[in-house]
Protein backbone atom coordinates (compact mmCIF):
# COMPACT_ATOMS: atom_id res chain seq x y z
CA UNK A 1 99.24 84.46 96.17
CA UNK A 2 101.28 87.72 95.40
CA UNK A 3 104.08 88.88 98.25
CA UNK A 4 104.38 92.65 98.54
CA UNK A 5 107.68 93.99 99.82
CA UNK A 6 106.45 97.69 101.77
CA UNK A 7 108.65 99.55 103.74
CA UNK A 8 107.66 102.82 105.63
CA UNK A 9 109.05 105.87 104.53
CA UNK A 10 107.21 108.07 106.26
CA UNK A 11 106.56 109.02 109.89
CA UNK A 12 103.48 108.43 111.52
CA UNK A 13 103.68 111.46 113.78
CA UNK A 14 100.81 113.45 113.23
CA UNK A 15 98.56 111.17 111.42
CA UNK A 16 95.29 110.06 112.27
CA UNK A 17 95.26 107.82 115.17
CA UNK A 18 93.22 105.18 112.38
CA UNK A 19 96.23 105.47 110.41
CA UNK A 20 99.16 105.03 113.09
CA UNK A 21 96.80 102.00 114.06
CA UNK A 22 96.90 100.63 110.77
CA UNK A 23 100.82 100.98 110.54
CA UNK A 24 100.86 99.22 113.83
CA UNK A 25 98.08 96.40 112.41
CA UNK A 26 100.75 95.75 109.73
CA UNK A 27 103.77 95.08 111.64
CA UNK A 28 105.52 98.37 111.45
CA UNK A 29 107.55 99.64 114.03
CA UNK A 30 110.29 102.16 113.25
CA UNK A 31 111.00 104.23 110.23
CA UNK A 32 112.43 102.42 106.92
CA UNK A 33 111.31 99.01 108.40
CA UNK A 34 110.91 96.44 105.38
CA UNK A 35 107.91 93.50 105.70
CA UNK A 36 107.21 90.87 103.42
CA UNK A 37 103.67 89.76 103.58
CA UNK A 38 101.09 87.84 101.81
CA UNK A 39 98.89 90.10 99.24
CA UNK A 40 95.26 89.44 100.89
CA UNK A 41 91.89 91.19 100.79
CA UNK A 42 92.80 92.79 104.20
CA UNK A 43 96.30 93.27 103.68
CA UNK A 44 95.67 94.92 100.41
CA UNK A 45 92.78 97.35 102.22
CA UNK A 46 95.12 98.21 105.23
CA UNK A 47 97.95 99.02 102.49
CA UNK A 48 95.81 101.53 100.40
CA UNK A 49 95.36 103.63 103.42
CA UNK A 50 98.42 104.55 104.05
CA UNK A 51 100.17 104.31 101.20
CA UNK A 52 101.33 107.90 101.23
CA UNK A 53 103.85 106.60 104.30
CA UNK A 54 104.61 103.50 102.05
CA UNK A 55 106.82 102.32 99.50
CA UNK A 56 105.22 99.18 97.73
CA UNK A 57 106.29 96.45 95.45
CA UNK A 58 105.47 93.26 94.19
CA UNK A 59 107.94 89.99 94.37
């Protein structure tokens, strides 16, 4: 399996409450917050929908 390296880069004031949930769902708490996490089915869906608040890349 792939790691992705995704860091939020973006607030989540004023989103959608599906979207802060999501941010939440990954592991995010604060602003500019790196995660490393296993590339998954789920992980992958969770990442497309808010990827305008994310920076993404591959290890």
């Amino acid at each position: 399996m792939k790691k992705l390296k995704i860091t939020q880069v973006k607030s989540g004031i004023g989103r959608t409450k599906r979207q802060k949930d999501t941010l939440v769902a990954l592991g995010f708490r604060r602003l500019n917050q790196t995660l490393e996490v296993e590339s998954s089915p789920a992980i992958d869906g969770m990442v497309d929908k808010v990827k305008h608040l994310l920076k993404i890349e591959e290890i």
